[in-house]
N, C-alpha and C. Protein backbone atom coordinates (compact mmCIF):
# COMPACT_ATOMS: atom_id res chain seq x y z
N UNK A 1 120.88 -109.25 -38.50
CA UNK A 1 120.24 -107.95 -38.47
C UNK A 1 121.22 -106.92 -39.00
N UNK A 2 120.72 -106.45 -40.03
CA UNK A 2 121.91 -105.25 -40.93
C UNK A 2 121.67 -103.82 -39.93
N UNK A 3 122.76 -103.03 -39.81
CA UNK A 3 122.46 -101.92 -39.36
C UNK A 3 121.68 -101.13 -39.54
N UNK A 4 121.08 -100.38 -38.98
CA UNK A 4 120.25 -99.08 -39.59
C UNK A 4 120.61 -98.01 -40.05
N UNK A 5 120.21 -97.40 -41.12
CA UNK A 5 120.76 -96.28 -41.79
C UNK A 5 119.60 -94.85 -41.25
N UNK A 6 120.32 -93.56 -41.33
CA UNK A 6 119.74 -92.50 -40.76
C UNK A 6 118.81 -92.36 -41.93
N UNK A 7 119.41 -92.58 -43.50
CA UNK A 7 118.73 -91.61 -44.76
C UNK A 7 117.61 -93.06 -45.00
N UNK A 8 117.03 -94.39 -44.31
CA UNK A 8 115.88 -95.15 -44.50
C UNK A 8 115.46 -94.96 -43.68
N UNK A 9 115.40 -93.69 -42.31
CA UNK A 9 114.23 -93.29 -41.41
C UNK A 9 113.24 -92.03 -41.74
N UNK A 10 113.38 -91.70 -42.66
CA UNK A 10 112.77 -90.84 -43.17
C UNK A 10 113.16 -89.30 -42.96
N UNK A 11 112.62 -88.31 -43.75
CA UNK A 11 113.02 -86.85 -43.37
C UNK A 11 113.40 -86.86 -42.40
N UNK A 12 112.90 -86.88 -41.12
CA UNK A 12 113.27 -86.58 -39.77
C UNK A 12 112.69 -88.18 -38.89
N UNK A 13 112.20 -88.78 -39.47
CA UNK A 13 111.12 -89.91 -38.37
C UNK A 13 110.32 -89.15 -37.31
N UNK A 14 109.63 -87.85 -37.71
CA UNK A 14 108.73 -87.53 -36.80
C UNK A 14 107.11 -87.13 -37.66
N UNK A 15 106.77 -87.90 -38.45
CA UNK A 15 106.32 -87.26 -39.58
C UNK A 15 104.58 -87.43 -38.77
N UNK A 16 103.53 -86.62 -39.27
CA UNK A 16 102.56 -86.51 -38.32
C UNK A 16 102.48 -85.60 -37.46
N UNK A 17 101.30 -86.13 -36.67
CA UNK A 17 100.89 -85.54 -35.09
C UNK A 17 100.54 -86.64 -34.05
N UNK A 18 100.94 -86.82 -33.15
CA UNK A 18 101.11 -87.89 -32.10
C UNK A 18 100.71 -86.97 -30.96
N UNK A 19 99.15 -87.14 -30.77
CA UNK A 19 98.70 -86.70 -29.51
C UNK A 19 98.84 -87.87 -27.96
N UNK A 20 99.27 -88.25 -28.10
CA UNK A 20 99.23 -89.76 -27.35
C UNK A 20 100.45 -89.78 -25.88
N UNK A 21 100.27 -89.49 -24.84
CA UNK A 21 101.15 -89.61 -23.96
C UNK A 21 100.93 -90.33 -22.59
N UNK A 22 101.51 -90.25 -21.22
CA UNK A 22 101.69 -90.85 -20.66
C UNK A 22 100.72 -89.87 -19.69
N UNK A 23 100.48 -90.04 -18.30
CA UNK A 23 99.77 -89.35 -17.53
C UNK A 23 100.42 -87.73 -17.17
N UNK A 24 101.52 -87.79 -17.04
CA UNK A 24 102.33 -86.39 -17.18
C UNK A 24 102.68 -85.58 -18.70
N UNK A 25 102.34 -86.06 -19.32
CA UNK A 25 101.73 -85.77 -20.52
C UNK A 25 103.59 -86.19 -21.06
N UNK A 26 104.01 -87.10 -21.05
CA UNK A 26 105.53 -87.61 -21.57
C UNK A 26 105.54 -88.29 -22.34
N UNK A 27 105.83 -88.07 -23.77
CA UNK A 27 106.21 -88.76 -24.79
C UNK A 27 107.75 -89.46 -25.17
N UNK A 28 108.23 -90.76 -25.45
CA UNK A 28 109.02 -90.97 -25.92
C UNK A 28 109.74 -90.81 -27.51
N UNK A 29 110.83 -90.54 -27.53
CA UNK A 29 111.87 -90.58 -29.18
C UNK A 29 112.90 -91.43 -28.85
N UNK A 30 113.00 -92.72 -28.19
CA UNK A 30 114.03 -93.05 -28.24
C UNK A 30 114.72 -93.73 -29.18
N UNK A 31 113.69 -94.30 -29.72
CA UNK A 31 113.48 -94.97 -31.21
C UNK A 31 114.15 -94.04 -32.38
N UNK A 32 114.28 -92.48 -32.49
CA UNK A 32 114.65 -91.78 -33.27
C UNK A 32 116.23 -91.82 -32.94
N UNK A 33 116.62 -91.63 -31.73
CA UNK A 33 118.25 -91.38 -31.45
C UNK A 33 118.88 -92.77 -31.37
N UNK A 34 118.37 -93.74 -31.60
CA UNK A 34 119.04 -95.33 -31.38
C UNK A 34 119.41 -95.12 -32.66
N UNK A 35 118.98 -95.14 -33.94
CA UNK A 35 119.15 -95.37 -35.25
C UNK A 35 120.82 -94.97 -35.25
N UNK A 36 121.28 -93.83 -34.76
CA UNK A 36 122.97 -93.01 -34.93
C UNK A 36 124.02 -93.99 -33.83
N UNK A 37 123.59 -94.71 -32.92
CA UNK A 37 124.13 -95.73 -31.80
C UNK A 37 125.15 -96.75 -32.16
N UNK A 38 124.09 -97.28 -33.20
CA UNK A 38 124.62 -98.91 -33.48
C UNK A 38 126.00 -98.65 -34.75
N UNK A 39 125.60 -97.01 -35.30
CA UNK A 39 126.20 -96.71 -36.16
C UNK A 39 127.50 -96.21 -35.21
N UNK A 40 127.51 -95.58 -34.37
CA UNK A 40 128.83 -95.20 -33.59
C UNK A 40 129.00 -96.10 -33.24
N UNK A 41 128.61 -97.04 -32.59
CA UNK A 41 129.63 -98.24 -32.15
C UNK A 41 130.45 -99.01 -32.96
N UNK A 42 129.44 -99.36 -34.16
CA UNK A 42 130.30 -99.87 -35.20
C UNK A 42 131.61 -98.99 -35.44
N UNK A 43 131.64 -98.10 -35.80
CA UNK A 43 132.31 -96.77 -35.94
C UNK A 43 133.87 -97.24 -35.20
N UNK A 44 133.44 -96.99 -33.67
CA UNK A 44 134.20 -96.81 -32.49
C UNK A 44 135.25 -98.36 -32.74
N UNK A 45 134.40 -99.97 -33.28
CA UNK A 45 134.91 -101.18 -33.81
C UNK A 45 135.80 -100.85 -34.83
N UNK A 46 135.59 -100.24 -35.88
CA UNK A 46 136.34 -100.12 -37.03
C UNK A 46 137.64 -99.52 -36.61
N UNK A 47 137.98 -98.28 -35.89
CA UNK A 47 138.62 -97.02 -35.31
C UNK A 47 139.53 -98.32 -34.72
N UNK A 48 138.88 -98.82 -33.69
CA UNK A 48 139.80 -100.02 -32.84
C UNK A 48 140.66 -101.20 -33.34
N UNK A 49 139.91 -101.64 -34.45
CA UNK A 49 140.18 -103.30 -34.84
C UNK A 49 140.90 -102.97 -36.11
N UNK A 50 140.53 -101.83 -36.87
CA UNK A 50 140.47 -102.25 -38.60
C UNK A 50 139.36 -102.90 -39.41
N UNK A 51 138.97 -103.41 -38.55
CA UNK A 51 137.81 -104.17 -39.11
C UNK A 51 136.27 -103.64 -39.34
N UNK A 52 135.48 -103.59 -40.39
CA UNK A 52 134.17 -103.27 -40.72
C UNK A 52 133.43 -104.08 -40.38
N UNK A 53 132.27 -103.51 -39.75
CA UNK A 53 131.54 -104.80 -39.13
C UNK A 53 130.15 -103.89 -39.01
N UNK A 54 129.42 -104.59 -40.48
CA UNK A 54 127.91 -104.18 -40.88
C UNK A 54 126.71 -105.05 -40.16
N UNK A 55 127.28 -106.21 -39.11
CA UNK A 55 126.23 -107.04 -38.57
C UNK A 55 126.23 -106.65 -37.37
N UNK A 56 125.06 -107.02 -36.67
CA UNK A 56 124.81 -107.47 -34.98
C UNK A 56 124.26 -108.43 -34.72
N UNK A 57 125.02 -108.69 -33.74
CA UNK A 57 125.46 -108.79 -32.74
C UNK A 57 126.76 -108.34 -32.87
N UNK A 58 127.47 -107.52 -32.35
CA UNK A 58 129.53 -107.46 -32.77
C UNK A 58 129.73 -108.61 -31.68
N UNK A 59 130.59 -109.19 -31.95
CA UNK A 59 131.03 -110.40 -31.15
C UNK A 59 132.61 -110.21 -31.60
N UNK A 60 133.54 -111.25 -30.72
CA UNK A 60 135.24 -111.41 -30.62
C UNK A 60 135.41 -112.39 -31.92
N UNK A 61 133.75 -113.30 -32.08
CA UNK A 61 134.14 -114.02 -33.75
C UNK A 61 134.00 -113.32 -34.60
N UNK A 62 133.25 -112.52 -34.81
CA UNK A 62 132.91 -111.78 -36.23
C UNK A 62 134.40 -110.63 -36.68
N UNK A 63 134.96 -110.62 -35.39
CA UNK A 63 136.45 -109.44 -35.49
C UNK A 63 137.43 -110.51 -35.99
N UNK A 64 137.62 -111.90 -35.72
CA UNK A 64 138.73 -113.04 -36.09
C UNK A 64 138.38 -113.12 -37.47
């Protein structure tokens, strides 16, 4: 699974109208703020190891 990039989610990833919620009228975005995650962690790997690491799972083999 390749990482996700912010600029292949579109303008913003909110594109539309989404009348659709929960009984308290609560909608989720969590799906929008995960996309920047996998990218800081990787991030936070590189900063640590030296190492670039464009896959997931990060594992102790993929850093050897």
């Amino acid at each position: 699974m390749a990482l996700p990039l912010a600029g292949l989610s579109g303008r913003d990833g909110l594109d539309g109208e989404d009348n659709a919620g929960n009984a308290l009228g609560v909608k989720g975005l969590g799906e929008v703020v995960q996309v920047g995650v996998a990218a800081a962690i990787g991030n936070a790997v590189f900063n640590a190891t030296g190492r670039r690491v464009r896959q997931l799972p990060i594992s102790a083999e993929t850093l050897l």
